[in-house]
C-alpha atoms as a PDB file:
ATOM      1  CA  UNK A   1       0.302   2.716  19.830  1.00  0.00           C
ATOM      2  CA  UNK A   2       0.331   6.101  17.620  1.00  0.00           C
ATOM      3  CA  UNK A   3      -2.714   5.950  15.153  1.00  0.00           C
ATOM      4  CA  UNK A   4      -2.368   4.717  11.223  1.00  0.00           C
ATOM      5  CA  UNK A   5      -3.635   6.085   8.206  1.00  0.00           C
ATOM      6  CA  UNK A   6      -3.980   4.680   4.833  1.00  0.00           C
ATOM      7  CA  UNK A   7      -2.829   6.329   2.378  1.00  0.00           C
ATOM      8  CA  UNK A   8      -1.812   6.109  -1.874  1.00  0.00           C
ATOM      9  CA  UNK A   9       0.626   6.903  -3.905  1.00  0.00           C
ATOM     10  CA  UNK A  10       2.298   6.096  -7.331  1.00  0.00           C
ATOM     11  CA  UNK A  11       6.040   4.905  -7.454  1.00  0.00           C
ATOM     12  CA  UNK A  12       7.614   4.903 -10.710  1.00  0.00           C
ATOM     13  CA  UNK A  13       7.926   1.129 -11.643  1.00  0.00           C
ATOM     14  CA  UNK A  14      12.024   1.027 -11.420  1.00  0.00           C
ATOM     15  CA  UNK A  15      11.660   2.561  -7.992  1.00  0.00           C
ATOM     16  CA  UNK A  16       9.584   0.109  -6.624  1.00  0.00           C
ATOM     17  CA  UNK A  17      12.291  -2.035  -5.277  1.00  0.00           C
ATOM     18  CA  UNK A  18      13.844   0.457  -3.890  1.00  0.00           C
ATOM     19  CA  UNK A  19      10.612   1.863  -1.626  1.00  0.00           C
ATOM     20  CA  UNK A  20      10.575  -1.807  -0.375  1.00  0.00           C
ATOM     21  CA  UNK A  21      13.927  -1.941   0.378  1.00  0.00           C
ATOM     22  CA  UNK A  22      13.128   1.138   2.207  1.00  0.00           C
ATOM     23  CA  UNK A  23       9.868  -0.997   3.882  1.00  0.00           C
ATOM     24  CA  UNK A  24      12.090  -3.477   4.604  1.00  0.00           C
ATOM     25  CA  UNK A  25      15.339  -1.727   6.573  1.00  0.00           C
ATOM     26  CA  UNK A  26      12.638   0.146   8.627  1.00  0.00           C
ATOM     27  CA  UNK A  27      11.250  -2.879  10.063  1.00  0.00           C
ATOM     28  CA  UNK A  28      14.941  -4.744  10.330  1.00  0.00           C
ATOM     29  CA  UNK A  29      15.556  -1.798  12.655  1.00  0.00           C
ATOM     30  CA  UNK A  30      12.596  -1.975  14.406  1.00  0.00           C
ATOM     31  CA  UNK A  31      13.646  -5.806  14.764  1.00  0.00           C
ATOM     32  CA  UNK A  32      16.604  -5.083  16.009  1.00  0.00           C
ATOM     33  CA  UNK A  33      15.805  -3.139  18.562  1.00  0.00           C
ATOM     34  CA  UNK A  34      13.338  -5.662  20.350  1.00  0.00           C
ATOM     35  CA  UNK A  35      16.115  -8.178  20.023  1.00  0.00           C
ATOM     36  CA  UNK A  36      18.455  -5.635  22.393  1.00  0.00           C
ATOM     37  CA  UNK A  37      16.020  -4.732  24.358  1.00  0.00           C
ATOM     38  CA  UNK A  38      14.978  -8.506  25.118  1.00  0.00           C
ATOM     39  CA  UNK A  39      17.860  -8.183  27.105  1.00  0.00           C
ATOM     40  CA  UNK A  40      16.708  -5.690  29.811  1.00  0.00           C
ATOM     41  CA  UNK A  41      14.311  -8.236  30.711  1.00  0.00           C
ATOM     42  CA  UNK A  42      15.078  -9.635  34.588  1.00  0.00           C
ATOM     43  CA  UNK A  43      14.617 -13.043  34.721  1.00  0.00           C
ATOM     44  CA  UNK A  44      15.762 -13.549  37.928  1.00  0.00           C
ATOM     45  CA  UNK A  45      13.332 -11.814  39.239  1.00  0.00           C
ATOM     46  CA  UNK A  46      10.223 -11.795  36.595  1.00  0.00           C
ATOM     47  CA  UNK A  47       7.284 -10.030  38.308  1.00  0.00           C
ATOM     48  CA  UNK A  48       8.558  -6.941  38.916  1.00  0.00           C
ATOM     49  CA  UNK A  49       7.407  -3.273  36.976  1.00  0.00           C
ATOM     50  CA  UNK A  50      10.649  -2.877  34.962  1.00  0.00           C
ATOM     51  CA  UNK A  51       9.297  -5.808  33.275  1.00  0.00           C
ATOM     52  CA  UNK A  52       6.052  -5.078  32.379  1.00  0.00           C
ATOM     53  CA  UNK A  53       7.682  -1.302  30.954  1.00  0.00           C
ATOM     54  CA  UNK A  54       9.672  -3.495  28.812  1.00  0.00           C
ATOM     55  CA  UNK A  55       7.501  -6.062  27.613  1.00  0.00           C
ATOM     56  CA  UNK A  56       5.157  -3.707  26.914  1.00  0.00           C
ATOM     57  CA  UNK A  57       7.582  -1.725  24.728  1.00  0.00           C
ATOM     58  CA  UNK A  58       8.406  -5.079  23.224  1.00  0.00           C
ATOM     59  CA  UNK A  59       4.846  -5.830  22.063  1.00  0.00           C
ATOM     60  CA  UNK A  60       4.191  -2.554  20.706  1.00  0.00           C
ATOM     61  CA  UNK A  61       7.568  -2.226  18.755  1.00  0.00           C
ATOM     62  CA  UNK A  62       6.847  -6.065  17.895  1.00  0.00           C
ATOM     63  CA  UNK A  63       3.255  -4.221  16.712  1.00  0.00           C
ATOM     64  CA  UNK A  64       4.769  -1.613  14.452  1.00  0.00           C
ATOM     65  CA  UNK A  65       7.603  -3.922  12.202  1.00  0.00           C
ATOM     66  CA  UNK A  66       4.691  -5.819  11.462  1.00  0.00           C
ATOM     67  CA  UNK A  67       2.873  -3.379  10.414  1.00  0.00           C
ATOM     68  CA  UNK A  68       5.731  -2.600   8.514  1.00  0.00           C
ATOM     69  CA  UNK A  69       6.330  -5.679   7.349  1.00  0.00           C
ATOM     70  CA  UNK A  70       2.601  -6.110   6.079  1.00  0.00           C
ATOM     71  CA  UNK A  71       3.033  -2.727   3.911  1.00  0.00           C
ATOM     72  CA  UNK A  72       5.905  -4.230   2.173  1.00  0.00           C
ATOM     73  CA  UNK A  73       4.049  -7.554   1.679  1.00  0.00           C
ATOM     74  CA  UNK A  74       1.022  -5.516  -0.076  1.00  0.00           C
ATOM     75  CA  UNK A  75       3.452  -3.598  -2.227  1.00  0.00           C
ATOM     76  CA  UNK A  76       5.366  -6.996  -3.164  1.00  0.00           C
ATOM     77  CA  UNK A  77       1.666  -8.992  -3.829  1.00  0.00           C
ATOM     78  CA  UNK A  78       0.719  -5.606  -5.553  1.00  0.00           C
ATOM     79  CA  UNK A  79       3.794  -5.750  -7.792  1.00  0.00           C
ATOM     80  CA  UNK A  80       3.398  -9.697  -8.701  1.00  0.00           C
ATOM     81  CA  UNK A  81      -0.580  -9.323  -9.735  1.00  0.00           C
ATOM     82  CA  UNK A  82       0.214  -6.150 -11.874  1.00  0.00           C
ATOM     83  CA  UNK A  83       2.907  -8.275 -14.082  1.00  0.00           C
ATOM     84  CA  UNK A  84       1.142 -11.312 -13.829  1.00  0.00           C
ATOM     85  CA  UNK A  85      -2.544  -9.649 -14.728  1.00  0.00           C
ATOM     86  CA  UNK A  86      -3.272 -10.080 -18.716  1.00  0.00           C
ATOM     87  CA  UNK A  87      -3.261  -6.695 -19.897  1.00  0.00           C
ATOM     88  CA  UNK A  88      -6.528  -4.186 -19.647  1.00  0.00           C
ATOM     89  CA  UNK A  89      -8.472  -3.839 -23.056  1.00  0.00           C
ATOM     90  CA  UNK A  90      -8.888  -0.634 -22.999  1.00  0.00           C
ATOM     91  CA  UNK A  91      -8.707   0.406 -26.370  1.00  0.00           C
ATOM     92  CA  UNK A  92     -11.486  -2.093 -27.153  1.00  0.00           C
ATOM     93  CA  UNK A  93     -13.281   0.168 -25.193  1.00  0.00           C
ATOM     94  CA  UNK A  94     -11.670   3.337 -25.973  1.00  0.00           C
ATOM     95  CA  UNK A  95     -13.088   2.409 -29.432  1.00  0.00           C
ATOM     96  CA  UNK A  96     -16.301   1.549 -28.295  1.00  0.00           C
ATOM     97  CA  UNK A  97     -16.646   4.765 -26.763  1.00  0.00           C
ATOM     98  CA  UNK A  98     -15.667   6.909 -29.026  1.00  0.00           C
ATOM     99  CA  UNK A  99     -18.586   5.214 -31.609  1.00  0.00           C
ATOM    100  CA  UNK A 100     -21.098   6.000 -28.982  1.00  0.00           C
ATOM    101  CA  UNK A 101     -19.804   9.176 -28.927  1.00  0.00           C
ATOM    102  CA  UNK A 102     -19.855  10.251 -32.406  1.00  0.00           C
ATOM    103  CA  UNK A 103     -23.269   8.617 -32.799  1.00  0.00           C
ATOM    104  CA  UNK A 104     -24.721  11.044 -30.027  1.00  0.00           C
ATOM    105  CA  UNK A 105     -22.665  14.202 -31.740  1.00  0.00           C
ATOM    106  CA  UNK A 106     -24.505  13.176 -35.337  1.00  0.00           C
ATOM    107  CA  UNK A 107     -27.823  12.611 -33.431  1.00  0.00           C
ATOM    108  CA  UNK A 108     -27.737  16.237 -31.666  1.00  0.00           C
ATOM    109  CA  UNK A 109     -26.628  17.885 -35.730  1.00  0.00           C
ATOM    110  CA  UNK A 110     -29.176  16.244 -36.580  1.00  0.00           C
ATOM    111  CA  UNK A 111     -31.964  17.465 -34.230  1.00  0.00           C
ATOM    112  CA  UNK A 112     -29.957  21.159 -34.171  1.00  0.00           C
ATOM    113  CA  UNK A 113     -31.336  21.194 -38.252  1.00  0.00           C
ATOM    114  CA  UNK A 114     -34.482  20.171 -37.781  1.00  0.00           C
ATOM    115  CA  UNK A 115     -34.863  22.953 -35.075  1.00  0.00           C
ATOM    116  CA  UNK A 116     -32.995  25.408 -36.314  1.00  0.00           C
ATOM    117  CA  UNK A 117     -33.938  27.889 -33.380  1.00  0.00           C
END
């Protein structure tokens, strides 16, 4: 199997759907293609190297719509938490902040007049 990478990147909310959509086709295909090539498979005569070839292929396609499959499940499981989550206080701490800030800003005028050099 071909080597992964994980990577990030921001879809714009109303697009989400349609990136797993996307997810979800991908791995259909993938599907469907193990289910027609199930049927390369001798049975009649089971030990044989065609076999292994095309289990093999089989288990690795099998491999990759999960894979698939799994990337669509994180996005969906991202999705629910994200409108489910109560929302962030951040200007609580936005505010919060900015007082610490302008206390260091008077404390530095302060010290800049009683060094004036």
């Amino acid at each position: 199997m071909s080597q992964r990478v994980n990577i990030s990147y921001s879809v714009e909310l109303d697009e989400l759907d349609v990136e797993v959509q996307r997810l979800i086709k991908k791995s259909l295909i993938e599907v469907q293609g193990i289910i027609n090539e199930c049927g390369d498979i001798d049975q009649e005569a089971p030990l044989v190297i065609k076999n292994c070839e095309v289990i093999d292929s089989i288990r690795r396609k099998m491999a990759k719509a999960d894979l698939i499959f799994g990337d669509a499940v994180d996005i969906i499981n991202g999705y629910i938490n994200f409108k489910t989550a109560p929302p962030a206080e951040t200007t609580n701490v936005a505010q919060d902040d900015m007082l610490v800030l302008k206390d260091k800003i008077e404390k530095f005028k302060d010290s800049l007049e009683q060094n004036p050099d």
